[in-house]
N, C-alpha and C. Protein backbone atom coordinates (compact mmCIF):
# COMPACT_ATOMS: atom_id res chain seq x y z
N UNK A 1 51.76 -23.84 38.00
CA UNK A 1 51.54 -22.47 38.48
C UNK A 1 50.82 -22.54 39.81
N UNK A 2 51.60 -21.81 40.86
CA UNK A 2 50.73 -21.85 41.99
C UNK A 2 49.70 -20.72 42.08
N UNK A 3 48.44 -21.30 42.97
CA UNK A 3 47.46 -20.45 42.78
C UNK A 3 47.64 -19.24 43.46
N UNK A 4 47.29 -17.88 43.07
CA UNK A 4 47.31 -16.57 44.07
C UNK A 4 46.67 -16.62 45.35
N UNK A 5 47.19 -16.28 46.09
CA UNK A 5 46.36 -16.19 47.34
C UNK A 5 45.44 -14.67 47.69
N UNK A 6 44.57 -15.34 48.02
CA UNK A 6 43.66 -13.95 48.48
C UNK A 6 42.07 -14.01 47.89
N UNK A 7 41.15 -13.64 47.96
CA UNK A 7 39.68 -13.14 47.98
C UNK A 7 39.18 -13.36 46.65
N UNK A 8 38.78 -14.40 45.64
CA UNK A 8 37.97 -14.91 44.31
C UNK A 8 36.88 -14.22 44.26
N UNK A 9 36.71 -13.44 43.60
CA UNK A 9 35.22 -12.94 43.47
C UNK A 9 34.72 -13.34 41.45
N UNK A 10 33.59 -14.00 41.71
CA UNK A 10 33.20 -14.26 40.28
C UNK A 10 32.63 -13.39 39.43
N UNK A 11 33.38 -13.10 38.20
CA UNK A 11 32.57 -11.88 37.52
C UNK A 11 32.45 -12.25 35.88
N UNK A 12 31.57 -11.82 35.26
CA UNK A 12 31.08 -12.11 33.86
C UNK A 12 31.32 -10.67 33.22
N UNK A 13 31.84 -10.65 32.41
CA UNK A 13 32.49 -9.68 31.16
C UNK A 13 31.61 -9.95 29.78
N UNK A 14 31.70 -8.65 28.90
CA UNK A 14 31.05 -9.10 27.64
C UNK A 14 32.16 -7.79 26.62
N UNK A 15 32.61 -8.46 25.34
CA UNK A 15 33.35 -7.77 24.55
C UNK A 15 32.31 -7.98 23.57
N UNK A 16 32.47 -6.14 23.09
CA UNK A 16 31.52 -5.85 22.46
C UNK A 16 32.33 -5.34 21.02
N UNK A 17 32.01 -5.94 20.12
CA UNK A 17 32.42 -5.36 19.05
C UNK A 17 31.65 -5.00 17.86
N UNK A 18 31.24 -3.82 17.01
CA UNK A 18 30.25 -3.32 16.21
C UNK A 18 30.92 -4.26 14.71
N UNK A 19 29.84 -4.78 13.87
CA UNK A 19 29.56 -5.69 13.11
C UNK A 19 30.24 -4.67 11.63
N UNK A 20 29.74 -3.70 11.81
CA UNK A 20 30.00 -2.15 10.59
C UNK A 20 31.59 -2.47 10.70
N UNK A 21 31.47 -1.49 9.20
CA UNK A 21 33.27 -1.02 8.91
C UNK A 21 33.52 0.46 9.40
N UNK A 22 33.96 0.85 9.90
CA UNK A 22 35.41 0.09 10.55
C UNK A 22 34.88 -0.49 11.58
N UNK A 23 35.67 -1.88 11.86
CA UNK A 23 35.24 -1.84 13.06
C UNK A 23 35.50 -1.54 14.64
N UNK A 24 34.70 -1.32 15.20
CA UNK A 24 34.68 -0.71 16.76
C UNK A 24 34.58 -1.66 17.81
N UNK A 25 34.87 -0.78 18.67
CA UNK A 25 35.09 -1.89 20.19
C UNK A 25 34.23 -0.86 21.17
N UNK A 26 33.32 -1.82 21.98
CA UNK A 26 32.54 -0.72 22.80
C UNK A 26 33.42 -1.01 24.36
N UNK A 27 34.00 0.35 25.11
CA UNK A 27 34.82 0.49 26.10
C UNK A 27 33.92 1.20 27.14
N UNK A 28 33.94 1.28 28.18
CA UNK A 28 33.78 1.94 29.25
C UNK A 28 34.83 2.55 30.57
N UNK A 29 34.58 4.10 30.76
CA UNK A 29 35.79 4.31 31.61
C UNK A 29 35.23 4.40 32.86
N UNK A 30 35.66 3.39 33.85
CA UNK A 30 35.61 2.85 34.99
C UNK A 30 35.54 4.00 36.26
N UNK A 31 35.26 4.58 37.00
CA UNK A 31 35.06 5.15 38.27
C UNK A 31 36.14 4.87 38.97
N UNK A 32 35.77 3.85 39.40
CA UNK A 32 36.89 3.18 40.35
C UNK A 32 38.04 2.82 40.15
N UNK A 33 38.47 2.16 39.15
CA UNK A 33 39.16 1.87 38.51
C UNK A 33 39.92 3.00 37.60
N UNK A 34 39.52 3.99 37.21
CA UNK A 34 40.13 5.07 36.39
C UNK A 34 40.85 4.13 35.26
N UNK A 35 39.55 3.53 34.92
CA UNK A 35 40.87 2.91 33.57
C UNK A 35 39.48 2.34 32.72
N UNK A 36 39.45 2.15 31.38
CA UNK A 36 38.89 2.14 29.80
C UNK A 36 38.92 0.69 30.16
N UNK A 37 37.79 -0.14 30.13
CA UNK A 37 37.34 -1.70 30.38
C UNK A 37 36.36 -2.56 29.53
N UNK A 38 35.82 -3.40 29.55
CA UNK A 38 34.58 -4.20 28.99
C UNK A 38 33.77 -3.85 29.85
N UNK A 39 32.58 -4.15 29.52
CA UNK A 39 31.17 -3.92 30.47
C UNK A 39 31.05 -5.19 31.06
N UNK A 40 31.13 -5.34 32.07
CA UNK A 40 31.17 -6.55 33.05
C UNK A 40 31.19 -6.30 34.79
N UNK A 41 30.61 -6.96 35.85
CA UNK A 41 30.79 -7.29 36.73
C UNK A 41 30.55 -8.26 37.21
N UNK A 42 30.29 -8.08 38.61
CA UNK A 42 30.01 -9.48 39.47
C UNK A 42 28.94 -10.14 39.54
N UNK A 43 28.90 -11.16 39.44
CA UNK A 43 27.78 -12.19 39.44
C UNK A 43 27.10 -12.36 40.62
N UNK A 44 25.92 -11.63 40.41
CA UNK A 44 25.11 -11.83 41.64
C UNK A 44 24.73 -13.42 42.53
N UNK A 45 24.05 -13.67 43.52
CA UNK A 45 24.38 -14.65 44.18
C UNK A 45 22.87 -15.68 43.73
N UNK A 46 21.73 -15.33 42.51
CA UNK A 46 21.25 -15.89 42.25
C UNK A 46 21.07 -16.44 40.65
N UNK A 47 22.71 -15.46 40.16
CA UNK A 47 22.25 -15.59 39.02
C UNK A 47 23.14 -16.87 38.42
N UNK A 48 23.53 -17.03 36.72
CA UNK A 48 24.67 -17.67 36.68
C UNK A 48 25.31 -16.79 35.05
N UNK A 49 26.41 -16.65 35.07
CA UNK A 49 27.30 -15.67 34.10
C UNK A 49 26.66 -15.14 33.16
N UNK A 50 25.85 -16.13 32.17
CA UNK A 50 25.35 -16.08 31.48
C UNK A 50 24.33 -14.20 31.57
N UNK A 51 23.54 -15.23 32.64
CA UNK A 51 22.41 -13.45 32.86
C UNK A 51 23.26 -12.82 33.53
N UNK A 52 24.47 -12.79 34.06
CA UNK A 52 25.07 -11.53 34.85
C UNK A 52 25.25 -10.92 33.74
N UNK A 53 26.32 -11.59 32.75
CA UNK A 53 26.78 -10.74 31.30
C UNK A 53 25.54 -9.82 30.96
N UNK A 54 24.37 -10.46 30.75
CA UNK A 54 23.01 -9.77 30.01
C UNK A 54 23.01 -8.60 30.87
N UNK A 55 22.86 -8.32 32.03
CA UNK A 55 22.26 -7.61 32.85
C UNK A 55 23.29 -6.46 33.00
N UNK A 56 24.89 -7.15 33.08
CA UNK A 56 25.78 -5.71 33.73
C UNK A 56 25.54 -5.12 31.88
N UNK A 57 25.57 -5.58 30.99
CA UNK A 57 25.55 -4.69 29.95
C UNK A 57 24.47 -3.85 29.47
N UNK A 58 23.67 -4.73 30.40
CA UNK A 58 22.37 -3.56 30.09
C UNK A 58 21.90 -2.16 30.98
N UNK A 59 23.18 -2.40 31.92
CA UNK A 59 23.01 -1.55 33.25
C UNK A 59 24.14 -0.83 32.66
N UNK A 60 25.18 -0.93 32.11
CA UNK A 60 26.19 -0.14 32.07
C UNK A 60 26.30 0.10 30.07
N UNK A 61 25.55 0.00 28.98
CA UNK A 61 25.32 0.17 28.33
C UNK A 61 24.20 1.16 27.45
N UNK A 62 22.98 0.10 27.99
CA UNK A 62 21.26 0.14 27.76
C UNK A 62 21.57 -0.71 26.42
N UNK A 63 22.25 -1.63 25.85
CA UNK A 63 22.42 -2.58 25.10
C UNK A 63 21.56 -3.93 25.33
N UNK A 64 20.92 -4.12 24.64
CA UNK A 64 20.07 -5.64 24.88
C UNK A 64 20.72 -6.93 24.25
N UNK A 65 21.45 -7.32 25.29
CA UNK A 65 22.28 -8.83 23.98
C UNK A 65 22.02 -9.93 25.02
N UNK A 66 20.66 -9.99 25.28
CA UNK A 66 19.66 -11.19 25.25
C UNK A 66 19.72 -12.49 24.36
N UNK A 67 20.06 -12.29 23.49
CA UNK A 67 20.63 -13.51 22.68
C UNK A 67 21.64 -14.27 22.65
N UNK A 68 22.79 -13.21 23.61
CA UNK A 68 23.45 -14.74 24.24
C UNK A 68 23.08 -15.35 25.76
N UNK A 69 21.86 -15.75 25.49
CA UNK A 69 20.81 -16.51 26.16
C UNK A 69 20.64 -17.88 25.28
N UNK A 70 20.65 -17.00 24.33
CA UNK A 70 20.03 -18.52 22.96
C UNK A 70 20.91 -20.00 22.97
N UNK A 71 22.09 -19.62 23.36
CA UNK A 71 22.81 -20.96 23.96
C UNK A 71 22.82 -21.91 24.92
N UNK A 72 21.74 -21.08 26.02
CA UNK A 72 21.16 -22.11 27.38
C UNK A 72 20.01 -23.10 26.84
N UNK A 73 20.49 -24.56 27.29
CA UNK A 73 19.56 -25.72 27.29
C UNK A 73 19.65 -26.18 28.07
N UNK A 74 18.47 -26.34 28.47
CA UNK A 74 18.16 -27.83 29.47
C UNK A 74 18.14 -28.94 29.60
N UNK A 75 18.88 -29.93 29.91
CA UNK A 75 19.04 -31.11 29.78
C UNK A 75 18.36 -31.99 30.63
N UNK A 76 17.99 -31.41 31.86
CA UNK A 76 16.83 -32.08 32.29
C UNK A 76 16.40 -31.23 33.90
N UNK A 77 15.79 -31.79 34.64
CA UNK A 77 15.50 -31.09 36.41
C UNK A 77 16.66 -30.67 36.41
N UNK A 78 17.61 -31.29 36.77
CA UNK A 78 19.22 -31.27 37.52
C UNK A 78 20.11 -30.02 36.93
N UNK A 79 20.04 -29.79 35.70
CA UNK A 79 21.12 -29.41 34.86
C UNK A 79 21.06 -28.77 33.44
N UNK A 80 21.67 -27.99 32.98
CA UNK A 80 21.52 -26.68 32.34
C UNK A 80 22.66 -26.62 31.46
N UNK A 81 22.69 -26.59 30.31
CA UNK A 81 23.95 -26.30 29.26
C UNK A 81 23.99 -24.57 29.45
N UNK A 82 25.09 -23.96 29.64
CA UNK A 82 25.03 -22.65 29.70
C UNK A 82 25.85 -21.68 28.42
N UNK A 83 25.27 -20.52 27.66
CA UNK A 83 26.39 -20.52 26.97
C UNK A 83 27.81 -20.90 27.26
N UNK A 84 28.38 -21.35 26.22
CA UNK A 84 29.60 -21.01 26.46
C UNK A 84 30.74 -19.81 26.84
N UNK A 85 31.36 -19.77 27.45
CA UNK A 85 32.31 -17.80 27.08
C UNK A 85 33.50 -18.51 25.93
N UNK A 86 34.00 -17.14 25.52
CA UNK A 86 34.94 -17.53 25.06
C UNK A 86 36.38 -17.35 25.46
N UNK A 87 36.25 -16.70 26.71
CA UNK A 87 37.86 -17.50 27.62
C UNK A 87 37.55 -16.89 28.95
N UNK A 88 38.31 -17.50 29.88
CA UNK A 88 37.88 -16.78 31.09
C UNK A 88 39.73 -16.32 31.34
N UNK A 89 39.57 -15.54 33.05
CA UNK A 89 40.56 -14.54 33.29
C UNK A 89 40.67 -14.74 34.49
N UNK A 90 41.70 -14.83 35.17
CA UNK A 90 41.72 -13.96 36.72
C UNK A 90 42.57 -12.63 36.66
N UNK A 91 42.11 -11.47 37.15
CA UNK A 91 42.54 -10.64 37.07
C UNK A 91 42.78 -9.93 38.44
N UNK A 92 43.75 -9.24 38.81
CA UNK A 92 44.44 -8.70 40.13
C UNK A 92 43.76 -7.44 40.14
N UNK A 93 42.78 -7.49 41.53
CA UNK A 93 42.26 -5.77 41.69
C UNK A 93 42.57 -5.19 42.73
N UNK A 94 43.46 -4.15 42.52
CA UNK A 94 44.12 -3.56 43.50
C UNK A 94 43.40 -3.15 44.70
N UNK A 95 43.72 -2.69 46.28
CA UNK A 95 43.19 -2.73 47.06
C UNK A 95 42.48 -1.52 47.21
N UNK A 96 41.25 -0.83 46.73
CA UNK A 96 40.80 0.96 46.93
C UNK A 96 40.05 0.72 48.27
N UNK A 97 39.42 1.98 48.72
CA UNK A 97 38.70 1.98 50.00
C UNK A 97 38.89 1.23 50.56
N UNK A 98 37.63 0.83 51.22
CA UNK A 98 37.79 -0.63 52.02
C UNK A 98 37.85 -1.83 51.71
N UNK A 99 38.22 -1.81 50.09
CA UNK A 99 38.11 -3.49 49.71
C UNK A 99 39.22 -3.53 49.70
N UNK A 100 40.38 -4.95 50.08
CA UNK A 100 41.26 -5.61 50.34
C UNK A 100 42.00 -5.53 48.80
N UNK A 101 42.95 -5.81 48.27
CA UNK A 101 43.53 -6.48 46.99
C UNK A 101 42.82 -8.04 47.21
N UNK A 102 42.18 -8.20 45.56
CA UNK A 102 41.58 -9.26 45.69
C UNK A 102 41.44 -9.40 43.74
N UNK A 103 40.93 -11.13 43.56
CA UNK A 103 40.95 -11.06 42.28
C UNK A 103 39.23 -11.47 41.54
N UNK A 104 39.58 -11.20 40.87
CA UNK A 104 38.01 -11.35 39.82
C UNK A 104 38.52 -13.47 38.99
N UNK A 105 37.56 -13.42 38.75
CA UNK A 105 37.38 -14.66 37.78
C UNK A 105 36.62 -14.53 37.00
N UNK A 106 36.96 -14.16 35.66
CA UNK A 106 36.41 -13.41 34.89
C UNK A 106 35.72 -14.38 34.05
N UNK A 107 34.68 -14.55 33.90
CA UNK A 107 34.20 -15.30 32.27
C UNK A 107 33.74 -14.13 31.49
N UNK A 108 34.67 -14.41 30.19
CA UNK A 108 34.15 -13.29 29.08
C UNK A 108 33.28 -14.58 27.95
N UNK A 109 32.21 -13.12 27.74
CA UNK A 109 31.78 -13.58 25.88
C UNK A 109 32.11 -12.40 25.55
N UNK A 110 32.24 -12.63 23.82
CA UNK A 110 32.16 -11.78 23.30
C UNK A 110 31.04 -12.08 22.23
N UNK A 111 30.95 -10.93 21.54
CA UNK A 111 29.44 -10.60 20.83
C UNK A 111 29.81 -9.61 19.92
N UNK A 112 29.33 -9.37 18.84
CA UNK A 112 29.29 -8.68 17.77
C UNK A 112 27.76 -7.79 17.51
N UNK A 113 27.72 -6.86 17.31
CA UNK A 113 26.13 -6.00 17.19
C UNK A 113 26.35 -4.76 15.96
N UNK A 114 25.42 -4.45 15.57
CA UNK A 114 25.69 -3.05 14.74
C UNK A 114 25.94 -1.67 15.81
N UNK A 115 27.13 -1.11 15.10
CA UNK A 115 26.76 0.04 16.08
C UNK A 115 25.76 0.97 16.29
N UNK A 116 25.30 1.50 17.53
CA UNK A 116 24.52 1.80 17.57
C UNK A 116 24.21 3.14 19.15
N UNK A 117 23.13 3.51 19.00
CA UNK A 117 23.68 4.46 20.61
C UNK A 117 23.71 3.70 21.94
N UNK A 118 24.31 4.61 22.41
CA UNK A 118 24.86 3.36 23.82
C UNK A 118 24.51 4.64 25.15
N UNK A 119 24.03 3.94 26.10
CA UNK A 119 24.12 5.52 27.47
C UNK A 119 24.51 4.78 28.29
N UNK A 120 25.45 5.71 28.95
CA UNK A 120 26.47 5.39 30.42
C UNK A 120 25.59 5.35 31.28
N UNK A 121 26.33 4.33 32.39
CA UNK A 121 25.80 4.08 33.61
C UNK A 121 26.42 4.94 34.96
N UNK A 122 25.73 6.30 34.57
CA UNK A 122 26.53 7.57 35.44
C UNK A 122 26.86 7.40 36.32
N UNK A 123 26.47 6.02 38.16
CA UNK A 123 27.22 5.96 38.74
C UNK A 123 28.53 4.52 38.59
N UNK A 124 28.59 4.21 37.47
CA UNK A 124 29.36 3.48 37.57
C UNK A 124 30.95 3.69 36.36
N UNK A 125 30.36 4.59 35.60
CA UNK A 125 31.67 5.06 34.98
C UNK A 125 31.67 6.16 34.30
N UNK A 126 32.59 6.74 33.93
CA UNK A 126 32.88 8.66 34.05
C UNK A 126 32.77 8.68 32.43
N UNK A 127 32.77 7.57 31.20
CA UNK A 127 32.24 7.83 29.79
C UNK A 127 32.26 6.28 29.19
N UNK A 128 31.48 6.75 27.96
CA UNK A 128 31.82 4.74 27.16
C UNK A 128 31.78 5.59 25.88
N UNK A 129 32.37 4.55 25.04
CA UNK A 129 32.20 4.99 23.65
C UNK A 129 32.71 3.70 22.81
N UNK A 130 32.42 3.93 21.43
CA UNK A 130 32.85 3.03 20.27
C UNK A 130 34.47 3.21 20.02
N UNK A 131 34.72 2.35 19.98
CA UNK A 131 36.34 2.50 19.47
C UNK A 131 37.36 2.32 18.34
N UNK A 132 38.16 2.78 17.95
CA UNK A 132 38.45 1.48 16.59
C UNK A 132 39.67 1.06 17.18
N UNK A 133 40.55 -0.07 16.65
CA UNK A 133 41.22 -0.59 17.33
C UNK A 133 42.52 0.49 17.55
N UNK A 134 43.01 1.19 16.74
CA UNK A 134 43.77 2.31 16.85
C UNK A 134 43.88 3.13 18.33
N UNK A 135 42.39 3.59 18.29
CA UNK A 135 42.42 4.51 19.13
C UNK A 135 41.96 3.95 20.89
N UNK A 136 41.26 2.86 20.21
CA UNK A 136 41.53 1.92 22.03
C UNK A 136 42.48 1.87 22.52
N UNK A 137 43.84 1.38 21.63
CA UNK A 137 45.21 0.99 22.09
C UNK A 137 45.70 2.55 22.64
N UNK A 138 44.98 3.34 22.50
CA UNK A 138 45.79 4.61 22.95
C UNK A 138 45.29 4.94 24.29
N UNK A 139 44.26 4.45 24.88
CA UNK A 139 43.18 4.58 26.01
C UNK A 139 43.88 4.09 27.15
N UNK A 140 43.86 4.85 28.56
CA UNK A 140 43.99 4.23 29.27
C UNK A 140 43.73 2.41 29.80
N UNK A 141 43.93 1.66 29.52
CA UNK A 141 43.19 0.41 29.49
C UNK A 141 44.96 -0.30 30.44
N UNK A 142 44.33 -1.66 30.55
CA UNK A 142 45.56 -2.47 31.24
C UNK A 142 45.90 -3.48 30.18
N UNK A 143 47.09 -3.73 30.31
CA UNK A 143 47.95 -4.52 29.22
C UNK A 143 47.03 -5.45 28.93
N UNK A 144 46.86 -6.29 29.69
CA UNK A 144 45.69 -7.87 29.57
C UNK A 144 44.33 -6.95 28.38
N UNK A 145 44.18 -5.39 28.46
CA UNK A 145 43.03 -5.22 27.82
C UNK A 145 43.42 -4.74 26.47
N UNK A 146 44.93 -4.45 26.33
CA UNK A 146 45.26 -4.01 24.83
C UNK A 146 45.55 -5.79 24.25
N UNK A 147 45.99 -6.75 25.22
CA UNK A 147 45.97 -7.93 23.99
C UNK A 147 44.75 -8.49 23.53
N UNK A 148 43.94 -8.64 24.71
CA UNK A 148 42.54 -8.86 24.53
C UNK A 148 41.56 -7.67 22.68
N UNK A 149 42.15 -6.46 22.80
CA UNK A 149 41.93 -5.56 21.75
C UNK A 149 42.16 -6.24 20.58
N UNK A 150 43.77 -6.24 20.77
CA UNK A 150 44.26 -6.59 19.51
C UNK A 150 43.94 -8.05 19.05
N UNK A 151 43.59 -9.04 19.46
CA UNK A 151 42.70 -10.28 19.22
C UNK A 151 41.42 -10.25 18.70
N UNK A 152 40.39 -9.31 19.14
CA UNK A 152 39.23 -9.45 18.95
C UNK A 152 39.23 -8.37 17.33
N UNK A 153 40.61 -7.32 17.16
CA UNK A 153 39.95 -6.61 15.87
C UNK A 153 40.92 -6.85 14.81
């Protein structure tokens, strides 16, 4: 497979799914994007996936899943075991305003929590909510996010 050409930007994702019956999928509807997503962005330039994941979900949630932290070790000065994700992505983002068409490199975790209340991150997306897998698949979302659905429930 040849590689895409154009603009890599690194971003950390977190799939959220409630532990309760039935179970739910926590979604967010995107601003920019006009489309039903995971809570995820870009990895700031000091961090590494791990705390980006922690942080965009706590900015675009108020969810604390600090515990997938509990997988970072140190192995010595040099070097750092980092959680693991459990798959990564490149994904095609179309060109809006002034940003170019360009792609993400996605590392996802996913995580399991009880459900529980969640508050939107008003400038970054227009609602979030719990889902069940039914009614996600009916959501605006992108194909890559209904297989990703149907895997995780």
């Amino acid at each position: 497979m040849k590689a895409k050409e154009g603009e890599k930007h690194f971003t950390a994702s977190c799939w959220i799914t409630s532990t309760g019956k039935p179970k739910k999928i926590l979604l967010i509807h995107h601003k920019k994007l006009g489309r039903w997503l995971q809570p995820g962005g870009h990895i700031e330039k000091f961090e590494n996936p791990v705390v980006a994941a922690i942080r965009e979900v706590r900015e675009e949630t108020g969810l604390d899943i600090s515990f997938l932290a509990d997988g970072i070790s140190v192995i010595d000065s040099e070097g750092t075991f980092l959680t693991e994700p459990d798959f990564l992505m490149e994904q095609t983002i179309p060109a809006h305003g002034k940003q170019p068409l360009h792609y993400h490199l996605d590392i996802n975790y996913v995580v399991s929590v009880p459900e529980q209340k969640i508050k939107r991150a008003v400038k970054e997306s227009r609602d979030i909510g719990w889902f069940t897998k039914k009614n996600a698949l009916k959501l605006n979302v992108h194909e890559d996010t209904k297989v990703i659905i149907k895997k995780l429930m």
